[in-house]
Every structure is written in structure tokens, then in C-alpha cells.
C-alpha atoms as a PDB file:
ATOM      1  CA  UNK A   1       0.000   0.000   0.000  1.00  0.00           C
ATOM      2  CA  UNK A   2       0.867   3.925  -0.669  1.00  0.00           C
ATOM      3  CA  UNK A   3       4.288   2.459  -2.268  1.00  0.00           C
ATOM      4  CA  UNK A   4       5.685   4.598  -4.914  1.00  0.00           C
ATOM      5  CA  UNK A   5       6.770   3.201  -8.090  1.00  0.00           C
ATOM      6  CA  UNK A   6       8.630   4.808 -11.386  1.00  0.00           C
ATOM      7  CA  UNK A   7       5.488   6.076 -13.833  1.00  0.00           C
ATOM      8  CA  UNK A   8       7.124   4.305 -16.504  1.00  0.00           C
ATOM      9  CA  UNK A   9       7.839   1.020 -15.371  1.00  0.00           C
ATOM     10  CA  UNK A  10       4.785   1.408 -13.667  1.00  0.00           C
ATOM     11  CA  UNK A  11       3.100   1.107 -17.536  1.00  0.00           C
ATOM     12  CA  UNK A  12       5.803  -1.119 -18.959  1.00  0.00           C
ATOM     13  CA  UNK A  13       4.709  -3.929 -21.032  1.00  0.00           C
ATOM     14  CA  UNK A  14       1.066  -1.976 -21.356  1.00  0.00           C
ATOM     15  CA  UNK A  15       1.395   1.108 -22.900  1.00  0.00           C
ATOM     16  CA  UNK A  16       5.277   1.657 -22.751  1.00  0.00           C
ATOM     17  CA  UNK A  17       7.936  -0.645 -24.618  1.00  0.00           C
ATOM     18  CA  UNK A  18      11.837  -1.194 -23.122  1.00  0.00           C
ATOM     19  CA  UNK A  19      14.401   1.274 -23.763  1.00  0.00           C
ATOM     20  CA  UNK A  20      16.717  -1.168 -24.434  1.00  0.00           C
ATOM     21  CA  UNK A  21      15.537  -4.201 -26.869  1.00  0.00           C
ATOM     22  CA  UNK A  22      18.082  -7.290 -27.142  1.00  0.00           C
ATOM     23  CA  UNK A  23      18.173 -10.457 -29.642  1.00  0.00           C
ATOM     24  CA  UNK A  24      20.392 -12.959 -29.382  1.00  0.00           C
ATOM     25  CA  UNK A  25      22.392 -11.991 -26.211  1.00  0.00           C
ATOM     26  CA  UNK A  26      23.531 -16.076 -25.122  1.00  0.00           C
ATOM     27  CA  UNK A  27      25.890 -15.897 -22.181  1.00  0.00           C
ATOM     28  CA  UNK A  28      26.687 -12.212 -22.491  1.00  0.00           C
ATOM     29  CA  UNK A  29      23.921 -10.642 -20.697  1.00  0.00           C
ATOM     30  CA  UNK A  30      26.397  -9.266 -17.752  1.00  0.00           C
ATOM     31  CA  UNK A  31      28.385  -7.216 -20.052  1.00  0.00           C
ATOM     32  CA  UNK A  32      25.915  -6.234 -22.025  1.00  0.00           C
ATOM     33  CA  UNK A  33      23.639  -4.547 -19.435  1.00  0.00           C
ATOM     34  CA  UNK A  34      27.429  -2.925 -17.677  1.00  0.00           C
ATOM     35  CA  UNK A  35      27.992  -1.759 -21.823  1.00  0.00           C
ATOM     36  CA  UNK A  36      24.611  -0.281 -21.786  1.00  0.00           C
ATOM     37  CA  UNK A  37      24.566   1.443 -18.678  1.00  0.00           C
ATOM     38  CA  UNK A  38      27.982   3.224 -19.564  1.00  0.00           C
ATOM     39  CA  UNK A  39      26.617   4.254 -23.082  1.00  0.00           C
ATOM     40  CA  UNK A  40      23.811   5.806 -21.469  1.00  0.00           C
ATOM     41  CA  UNK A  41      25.895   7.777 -19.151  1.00  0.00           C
ATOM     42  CA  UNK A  42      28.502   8.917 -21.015  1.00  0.00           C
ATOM     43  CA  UNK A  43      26.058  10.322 -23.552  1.00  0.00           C
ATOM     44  CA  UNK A  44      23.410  12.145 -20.602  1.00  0.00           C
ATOM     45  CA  UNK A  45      27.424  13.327 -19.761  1.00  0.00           C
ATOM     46  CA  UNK A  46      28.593  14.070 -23.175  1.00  0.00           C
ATOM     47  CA  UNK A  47      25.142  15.517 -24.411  1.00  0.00           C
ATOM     48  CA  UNK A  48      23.962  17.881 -21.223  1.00  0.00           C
ATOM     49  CA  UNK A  49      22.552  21.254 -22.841  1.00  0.00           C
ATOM     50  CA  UNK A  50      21.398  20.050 -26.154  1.00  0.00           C
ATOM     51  CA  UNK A  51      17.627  18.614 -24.859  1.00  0.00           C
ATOM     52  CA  UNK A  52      18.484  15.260 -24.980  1.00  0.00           C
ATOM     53  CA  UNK A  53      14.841  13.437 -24.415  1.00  0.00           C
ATOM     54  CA  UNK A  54      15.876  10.176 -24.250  1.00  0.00           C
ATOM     55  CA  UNK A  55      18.361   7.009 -25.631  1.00  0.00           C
ATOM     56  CA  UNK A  56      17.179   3.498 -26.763  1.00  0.00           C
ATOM     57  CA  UNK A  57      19.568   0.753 -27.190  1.00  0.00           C
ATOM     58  CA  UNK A  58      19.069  -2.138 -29.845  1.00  0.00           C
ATOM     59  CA  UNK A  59      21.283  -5.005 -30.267  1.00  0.00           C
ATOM     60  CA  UNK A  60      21.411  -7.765 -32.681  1.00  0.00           C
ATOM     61  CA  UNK A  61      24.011 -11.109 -32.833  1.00  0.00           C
ATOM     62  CA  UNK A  62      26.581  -8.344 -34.563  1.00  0.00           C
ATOM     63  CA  UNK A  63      24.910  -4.672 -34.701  1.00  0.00           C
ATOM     64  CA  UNK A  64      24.659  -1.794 -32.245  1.00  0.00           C
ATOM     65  CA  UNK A  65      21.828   0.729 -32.947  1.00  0.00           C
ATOM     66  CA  UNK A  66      21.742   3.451 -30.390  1.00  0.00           C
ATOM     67  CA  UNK A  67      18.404   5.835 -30.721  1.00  0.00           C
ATOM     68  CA  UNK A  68      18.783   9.631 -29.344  1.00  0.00           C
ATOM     69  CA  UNK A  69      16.150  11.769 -28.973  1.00  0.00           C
ATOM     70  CA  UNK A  70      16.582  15.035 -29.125  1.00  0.00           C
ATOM     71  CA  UNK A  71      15.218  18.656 -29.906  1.00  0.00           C
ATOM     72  CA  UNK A  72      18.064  19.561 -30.915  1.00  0.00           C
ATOM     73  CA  UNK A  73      19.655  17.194 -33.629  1.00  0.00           C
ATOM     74  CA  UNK A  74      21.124  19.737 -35.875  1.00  0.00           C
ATOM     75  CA  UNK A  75      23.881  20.712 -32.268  1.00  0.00           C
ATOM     76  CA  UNK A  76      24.210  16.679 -32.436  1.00  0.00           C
ATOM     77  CA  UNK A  77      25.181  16.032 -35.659  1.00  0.00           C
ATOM     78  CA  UNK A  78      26.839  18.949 -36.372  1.00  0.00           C
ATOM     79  CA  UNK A  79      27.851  20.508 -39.777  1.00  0.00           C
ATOM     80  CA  UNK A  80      28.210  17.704 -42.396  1.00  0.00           C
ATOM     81  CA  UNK A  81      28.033  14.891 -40.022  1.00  0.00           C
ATOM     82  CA  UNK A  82      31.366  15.821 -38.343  1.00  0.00           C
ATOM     83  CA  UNK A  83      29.625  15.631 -34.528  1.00  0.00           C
ATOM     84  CA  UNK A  84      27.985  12.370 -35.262  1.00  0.00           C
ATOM     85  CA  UNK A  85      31.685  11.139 -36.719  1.00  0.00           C
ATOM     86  CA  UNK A  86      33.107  12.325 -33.399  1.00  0.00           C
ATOM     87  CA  UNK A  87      30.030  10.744 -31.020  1.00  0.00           C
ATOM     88  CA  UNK A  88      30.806   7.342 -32.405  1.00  0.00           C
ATOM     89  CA  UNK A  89      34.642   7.573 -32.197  1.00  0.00           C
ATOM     90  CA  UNK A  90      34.276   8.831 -28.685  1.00  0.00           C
ATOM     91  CA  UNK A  91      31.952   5.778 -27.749  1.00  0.00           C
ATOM     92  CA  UNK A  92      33.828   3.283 -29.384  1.00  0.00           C
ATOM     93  CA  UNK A  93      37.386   4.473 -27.789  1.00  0.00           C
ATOM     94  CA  UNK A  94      35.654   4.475 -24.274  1.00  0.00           C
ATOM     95  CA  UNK A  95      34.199   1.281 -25.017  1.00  0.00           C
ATOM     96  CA  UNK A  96      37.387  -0.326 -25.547  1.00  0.00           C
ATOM     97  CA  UNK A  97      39.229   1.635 -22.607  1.00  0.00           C
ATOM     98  CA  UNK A  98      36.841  -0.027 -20.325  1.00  0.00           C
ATOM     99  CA  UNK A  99      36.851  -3.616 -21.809  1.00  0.00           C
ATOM    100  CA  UNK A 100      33.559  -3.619 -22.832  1.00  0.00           C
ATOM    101  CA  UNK A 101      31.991  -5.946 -25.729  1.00  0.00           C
ATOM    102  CA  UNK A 102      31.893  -3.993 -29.636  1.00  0.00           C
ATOM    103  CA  UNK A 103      30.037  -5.254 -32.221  1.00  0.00           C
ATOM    104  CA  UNK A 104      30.803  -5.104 -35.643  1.00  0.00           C
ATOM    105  CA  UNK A 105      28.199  -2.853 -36.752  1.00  0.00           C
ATOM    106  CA  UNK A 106      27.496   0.437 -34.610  1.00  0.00           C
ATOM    107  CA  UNK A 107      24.804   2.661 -35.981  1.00  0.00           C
ATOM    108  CA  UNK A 108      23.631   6.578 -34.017  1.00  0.00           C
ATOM    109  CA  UNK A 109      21.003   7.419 -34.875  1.00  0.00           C
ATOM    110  CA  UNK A 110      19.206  11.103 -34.222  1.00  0.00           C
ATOM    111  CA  UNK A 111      15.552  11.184 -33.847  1.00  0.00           C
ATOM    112  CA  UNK A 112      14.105  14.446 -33.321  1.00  0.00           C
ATOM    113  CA  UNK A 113      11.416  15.816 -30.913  1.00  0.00           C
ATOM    114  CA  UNK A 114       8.934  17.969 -32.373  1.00  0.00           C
ATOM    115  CA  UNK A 115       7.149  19.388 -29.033  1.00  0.00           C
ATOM    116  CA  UNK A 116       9.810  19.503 -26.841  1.00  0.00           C
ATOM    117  CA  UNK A 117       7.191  21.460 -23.919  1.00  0.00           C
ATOM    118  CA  UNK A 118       5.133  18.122 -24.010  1.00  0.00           C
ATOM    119  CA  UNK A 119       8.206  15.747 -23.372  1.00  0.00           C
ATOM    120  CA  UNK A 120       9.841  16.108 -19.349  1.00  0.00           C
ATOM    121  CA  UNK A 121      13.129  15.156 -20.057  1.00  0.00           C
ATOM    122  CA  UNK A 122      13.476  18.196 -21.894  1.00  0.00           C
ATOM    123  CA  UNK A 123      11.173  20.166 -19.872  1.00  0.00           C
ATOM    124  CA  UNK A 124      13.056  19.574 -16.817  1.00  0.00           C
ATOM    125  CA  UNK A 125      16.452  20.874 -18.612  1.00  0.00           C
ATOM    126  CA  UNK A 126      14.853  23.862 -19.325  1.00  0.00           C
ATOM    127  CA  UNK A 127      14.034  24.556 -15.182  1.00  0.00           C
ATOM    128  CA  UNK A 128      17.528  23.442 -14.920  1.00  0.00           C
ATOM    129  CA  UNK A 129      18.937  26.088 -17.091  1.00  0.00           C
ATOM    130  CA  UNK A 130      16.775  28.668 -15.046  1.00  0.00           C
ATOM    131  CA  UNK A 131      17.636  27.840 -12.184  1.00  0.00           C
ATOM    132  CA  UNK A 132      21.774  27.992 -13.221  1.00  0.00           C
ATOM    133  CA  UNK A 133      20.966  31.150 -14.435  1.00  0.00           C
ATOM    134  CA  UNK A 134      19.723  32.205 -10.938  1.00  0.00           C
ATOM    135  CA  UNK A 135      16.888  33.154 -11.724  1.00  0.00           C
ATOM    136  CA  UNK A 136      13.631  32.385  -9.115  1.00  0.00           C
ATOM    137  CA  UNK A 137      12.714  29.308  -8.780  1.00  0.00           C
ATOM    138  CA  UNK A 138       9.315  30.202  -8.307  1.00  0.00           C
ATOM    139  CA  UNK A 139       9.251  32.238 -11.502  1.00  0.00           C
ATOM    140  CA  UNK A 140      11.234  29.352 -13.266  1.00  0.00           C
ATOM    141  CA  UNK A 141       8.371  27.096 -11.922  1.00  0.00           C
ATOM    142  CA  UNK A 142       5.791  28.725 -12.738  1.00  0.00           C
ATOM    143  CA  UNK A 143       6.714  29.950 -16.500  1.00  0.00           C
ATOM    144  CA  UNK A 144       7.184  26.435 -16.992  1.00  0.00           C
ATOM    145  CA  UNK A 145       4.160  24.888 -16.322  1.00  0.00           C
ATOM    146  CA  UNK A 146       2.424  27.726 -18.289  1.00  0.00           C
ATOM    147  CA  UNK A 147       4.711  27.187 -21.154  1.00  0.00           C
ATOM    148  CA  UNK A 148       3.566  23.433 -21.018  1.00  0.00           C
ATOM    149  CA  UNK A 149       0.092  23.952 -20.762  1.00  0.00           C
ATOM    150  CA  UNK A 150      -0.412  26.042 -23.823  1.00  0.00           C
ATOM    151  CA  UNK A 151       0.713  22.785 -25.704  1.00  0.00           C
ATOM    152  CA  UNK A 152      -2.898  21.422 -27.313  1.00  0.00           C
ATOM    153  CA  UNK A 153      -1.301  17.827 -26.281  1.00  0.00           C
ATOM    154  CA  UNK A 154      -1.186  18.069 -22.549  1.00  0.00           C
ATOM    155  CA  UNK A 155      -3.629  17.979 -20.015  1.00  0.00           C
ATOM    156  CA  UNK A 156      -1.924  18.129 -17.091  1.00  0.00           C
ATOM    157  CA  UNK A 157       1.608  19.186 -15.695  1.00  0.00           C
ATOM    158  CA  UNK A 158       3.307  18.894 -12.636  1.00  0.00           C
ATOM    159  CA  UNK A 159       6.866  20.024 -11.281  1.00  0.00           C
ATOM    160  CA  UNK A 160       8.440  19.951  -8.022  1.00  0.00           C
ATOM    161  CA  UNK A 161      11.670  21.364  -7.017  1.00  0.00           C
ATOM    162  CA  UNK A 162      13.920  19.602  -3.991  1.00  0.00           C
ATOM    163  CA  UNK A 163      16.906  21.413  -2.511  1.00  0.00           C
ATOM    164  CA  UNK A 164      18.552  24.573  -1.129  1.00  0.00           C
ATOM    165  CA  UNK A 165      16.110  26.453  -3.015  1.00  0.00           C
ATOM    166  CA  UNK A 166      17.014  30.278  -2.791  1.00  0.00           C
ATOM    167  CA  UNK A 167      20.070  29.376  -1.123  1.00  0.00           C
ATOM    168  CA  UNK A 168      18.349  29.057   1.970  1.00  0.00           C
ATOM    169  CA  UNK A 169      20.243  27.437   4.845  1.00  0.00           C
ATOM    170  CA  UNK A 170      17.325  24.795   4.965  1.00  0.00           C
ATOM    171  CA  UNK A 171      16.669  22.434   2.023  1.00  0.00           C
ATOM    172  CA  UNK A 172      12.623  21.817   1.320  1.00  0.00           C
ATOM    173  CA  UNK A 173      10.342  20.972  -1.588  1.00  0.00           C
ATOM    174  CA  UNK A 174       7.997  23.037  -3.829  1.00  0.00           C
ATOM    175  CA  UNK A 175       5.419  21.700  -6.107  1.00  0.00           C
ATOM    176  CA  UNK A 176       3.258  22.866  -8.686  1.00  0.00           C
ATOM    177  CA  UNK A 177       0.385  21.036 -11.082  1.00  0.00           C
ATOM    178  CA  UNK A 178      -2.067  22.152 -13.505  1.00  0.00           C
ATOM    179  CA  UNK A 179      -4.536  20.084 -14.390  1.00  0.00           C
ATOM    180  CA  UNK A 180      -4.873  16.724 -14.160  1.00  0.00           C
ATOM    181  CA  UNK A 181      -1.780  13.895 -13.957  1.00  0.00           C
ATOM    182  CA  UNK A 182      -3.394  10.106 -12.703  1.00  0.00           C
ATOM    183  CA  UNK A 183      -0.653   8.070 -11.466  1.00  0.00           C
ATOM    184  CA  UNK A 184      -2.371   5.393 -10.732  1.00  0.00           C
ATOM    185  CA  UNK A 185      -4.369   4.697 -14.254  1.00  0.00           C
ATOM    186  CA  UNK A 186      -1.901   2.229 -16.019  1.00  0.00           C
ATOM    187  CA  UNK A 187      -3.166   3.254 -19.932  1.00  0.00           C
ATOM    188  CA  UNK A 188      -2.520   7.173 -18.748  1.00  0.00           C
ATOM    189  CA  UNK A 189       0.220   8.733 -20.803  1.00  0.00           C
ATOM    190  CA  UNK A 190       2.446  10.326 -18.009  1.00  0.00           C
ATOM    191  CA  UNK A 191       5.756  11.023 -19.193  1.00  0.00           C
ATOM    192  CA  UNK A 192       8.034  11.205 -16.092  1.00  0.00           C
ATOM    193  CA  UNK A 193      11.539  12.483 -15.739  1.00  0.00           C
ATOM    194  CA  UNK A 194      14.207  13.581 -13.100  1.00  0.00           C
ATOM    195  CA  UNK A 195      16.746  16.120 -13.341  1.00  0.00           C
ATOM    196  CA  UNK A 196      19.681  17.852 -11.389  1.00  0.00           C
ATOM    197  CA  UNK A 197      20.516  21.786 -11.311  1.00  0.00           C
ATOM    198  CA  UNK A 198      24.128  22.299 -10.105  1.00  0.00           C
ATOM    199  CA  UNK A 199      24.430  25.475  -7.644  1.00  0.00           C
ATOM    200  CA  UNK A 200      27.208  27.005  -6.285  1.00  0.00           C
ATOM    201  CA  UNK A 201      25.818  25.768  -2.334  1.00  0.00           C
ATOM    202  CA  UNK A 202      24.385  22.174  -3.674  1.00  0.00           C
ATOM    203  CA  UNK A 203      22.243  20.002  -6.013  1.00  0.00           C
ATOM    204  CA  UNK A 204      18.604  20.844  -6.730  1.00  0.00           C
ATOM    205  CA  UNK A 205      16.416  17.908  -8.128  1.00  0.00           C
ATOM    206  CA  UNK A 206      13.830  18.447 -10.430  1.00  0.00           C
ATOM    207  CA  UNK A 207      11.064  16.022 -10.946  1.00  0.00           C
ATOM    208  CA  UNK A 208       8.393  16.706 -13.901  1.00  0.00           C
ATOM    209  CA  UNK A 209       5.367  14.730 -14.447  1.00  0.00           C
ATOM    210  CA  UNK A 210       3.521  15.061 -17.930  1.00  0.00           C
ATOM    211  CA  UNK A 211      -0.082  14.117 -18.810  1.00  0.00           C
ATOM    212  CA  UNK A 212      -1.001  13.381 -22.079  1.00  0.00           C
ATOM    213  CA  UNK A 213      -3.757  11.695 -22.229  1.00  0.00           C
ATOM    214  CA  UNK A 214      -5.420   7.823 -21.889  1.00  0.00           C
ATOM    215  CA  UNK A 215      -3.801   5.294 -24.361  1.00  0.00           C
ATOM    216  CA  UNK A 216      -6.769   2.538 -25.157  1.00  0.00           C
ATOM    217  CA  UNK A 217      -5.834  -0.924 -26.618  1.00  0.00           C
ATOM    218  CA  UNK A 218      -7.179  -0.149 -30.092  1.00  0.00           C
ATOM    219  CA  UNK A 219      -4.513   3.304 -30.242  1.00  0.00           C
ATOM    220  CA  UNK A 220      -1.807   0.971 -28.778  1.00  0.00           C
ATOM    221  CA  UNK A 221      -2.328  -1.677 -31.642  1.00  0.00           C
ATOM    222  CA  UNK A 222      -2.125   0.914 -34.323  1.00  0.00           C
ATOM    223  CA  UNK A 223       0.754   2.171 -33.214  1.00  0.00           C
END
């Protein structure tokens, strides 16, 4: 009872698939999930400021597809494809520098957002770089969630802030919500993401919740 669980595993297998999707894997499941766990933070590392929304890793017997989402793909790839030559360098260099399994075939791909107030990945970056710019964090707050609400796609927003907000000696939390986010209806939509603001006196965590709207069986099969 009254437990709290992640909203997205909370929904996985019903209206939200794996981020990471594996065939053929045998004995090497160990390394695999280390190889995958790196990749993703080395790129959250690598990629901060560009509104990176999310990564999804595919694997075959002897390819390597890695999926970033992104409203930014144009700071990604860079002019002529010289920042996506780079990325994959980078990856496969670190990779090998930390003994981790290659496969022959390693594709990036870039896969752009086109609402990036309706996704919270990116929405809490953007209360991150608010808040780095000192600015209130009521003010960043509360722009926010307006900003996110005028999107025709949500319904409901939440955001809450966790930390020594304004510097005060103290650390507490702030929330804020417009309209309507159900956690507890499995086909809801809620996109769910946490964040970190690095101040000069400490870490502020930002948690966004996004409602989008009820996913039925017939909307999930046409998909």
C-alpha cells in the first residue's frame, strides 16, 4: 500500500515498450547490461545542454543501434556529419578503454522531438537552465508549467523542485500542477523524468510529471 513506483515502469509492457531491446544476447547478458549502462551515461554526460529526451539501445548477434532523442539534432550532428563522426569515435574508444563488448556494426542514430514542452526530459532541462541562471525558482516554476500547458497535447503538468532552493540554509520541496496527472491509471500517458541543477551551495532535483492523455488498446495496436 501507498508504495511509490517509477510512472514508466509502472506502464511497462502496457502502454510503454523497453528502452533497451536485445536479440540474441547467449551468455553475455552481464556485459551487455554494464555496456549499456555506460553508453547511457557517457552520452546524458557528453550531451547535457542540447535537450536530450531520451536514448534506446538495440542489439542484434553483430549490430549496435543506439536511438537519441533530441530537440536539438542539428547541435548533435553537427555541420556535415562531423559531430555524429566524433560521437561514435568517442563511444567506441571508451568502449574499448573499459573492456567492454563492440560489435561489428554500430549505428547513431538522431531522432528528433517535435514538441519539446510536451516531453519532461526536456522540460526539466529547461528549469535546470533557469535555475543555473539564478533566476527564481518560483518564476522558473511557474513559467514552466504555463509554457507546457499552452501545448494542445497536454492535459496536465506537474513540477516539483527539492533542494537549497534560494540558497536558503534549509533544504525543502515546492510543487506545482495544472490540471490533471493520474498516477495510478496504467493506460494514462504520463511522461516522467528527473533532473539535477548544479548550484554554487548544492544540487537541486527536479522532478516533472507530464499528462497526455489515456492510451486505449485499439490506439496501442495501431501504433
Amino acid at each position: 500500500m501507498s508504495h511509490r513506483v517509477h510512472p514508466y515502469a509502472h506502464r511497462l509492457g502496457i502502454i510503454k515498450d523497453w528502452k533497451s531491446r536485445w536479440f540474441g544476447v547467449g551468455a553475455q547478458y552481464k556485459k551487455y547490461l554494464k555496456s549499456d549502462i555506460t553508453i547511457r551515461e557517457y552520452l546524458e554526460k557528453k550531451l547535457r545542454g542540447m535537450y536530450m529526451a531520451g536514448i534506446e539501445i538495440e542489439r542484434g548477434q553483430k549490430t549496435l543501434r543506439i536511438i537519441i532523442e533530441s530537440s536539438r539534432p542539428g547541435a548533435i550532428i553537427g555541420r556535415n556529419g562531423e559531430g555524429m563522426i566524433k560521437l561514435r569515435a568517442d563511444l567506441l574508444s571508451m568502449l574499448e578503454r573499459k573492456g567492454l563488448p563492440i560489435k561489428e556494426e554500430m549505428k547513431i542514430d538522431i531522432k528528433e522531438i517535435r514538441y519539446p514542452e510536451a516531453n519532461a526530459a526536456i522540460v526539466g532541462q529547461m528549469v535546470s537552465e533557469g535555475l543555473e541562471k539564478r533566476m527564481p525558482f518560483r518564476r522558473v516554476m511557474k513559467q514552466m508549467v504555463e509554457k507546457v500547458m499552452a501545448n494542445r497535447e497536454v492535459l496536465g503538468v506537474k513540477i516539483e523542485l527539492s533542494g537549497r532552493l534560494g540558497g536558503a540554509e534549509m533544504s525543502r520541496t515546492e510543487k506545482l500542477k495544472k490540471g490533471r496527472v493520474p498516477l495510478q491509471t496504467l493506460r494514462a500517458d504520463v511522461d516522467f523524468c528527473k533532473y539535477e541543477a548544479y548550484l554554487p551551495y548544492g544540487k537541486i532535483g527536479i522532478k516533472t510529471w507530464i499528462y497526455k492523455g489515456d492510451i486505449f488498446a485499439k490506439d496501442v495496436n495501431k501504433a
